[in-house]
Protein backbone atom coordinates (compact mmCIF):
# COMPACT_ATOMS: atom_id res chain seq x y z
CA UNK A 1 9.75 10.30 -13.46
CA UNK A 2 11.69 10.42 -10.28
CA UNK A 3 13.54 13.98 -10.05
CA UNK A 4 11.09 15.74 -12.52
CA UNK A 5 8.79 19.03 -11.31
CA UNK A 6 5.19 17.74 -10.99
CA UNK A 7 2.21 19.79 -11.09
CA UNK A 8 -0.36 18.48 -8.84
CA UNK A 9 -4.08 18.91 -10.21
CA UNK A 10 -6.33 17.66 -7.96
CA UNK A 11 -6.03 14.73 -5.90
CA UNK A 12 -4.71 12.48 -9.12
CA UNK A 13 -1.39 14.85 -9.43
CA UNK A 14 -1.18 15.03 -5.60
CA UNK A 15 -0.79 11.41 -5.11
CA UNK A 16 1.77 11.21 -7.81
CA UNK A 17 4.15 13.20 -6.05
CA UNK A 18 3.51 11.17 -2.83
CA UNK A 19 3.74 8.54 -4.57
CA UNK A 20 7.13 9.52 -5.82
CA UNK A 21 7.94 10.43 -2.10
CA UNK A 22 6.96 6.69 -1.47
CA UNK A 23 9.62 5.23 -4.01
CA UNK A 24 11.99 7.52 -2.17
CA UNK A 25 11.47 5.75 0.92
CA UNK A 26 11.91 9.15 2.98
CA UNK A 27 8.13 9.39 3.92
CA UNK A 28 4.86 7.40 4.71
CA UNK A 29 1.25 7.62 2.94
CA UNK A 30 0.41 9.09 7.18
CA UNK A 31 2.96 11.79 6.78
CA UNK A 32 2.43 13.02 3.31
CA UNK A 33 -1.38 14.24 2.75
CA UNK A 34 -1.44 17.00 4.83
CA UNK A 35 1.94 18.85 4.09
CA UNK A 36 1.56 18.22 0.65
CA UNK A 37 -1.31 20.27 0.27
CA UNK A 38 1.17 23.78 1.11
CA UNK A 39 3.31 22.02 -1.37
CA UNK A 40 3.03 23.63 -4.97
C-alpha cells in the first residue's frame, strides 16, 4: 500500500496513513495526529 493516495474516513483511514508515515520511518505517532487532520 505504501505510495498509494489514501482517503482518510474517520479516524480508521486517518491512522492508516500515519501508519504508513510510521513504516516510512520519517515521523512519530506524537508528530502525526495533529497535522494530519489539514491533510486531505
Amino acid at each position: 500500500m505504501a505510495g498509494e493516495e489514501i482517503e482518510p474516513s474517520g479516524l480508521e483511514g486517518r491512522y492508516a496513513v500515519v501508519d504508513q508515515f510510521l513504516s516510512m520511518g520519517s515521523v512519530t505517532r506524537a508528530q502525526v495526529p495533529e497535522p494530519l487532520q489539514h491533510v486531505r
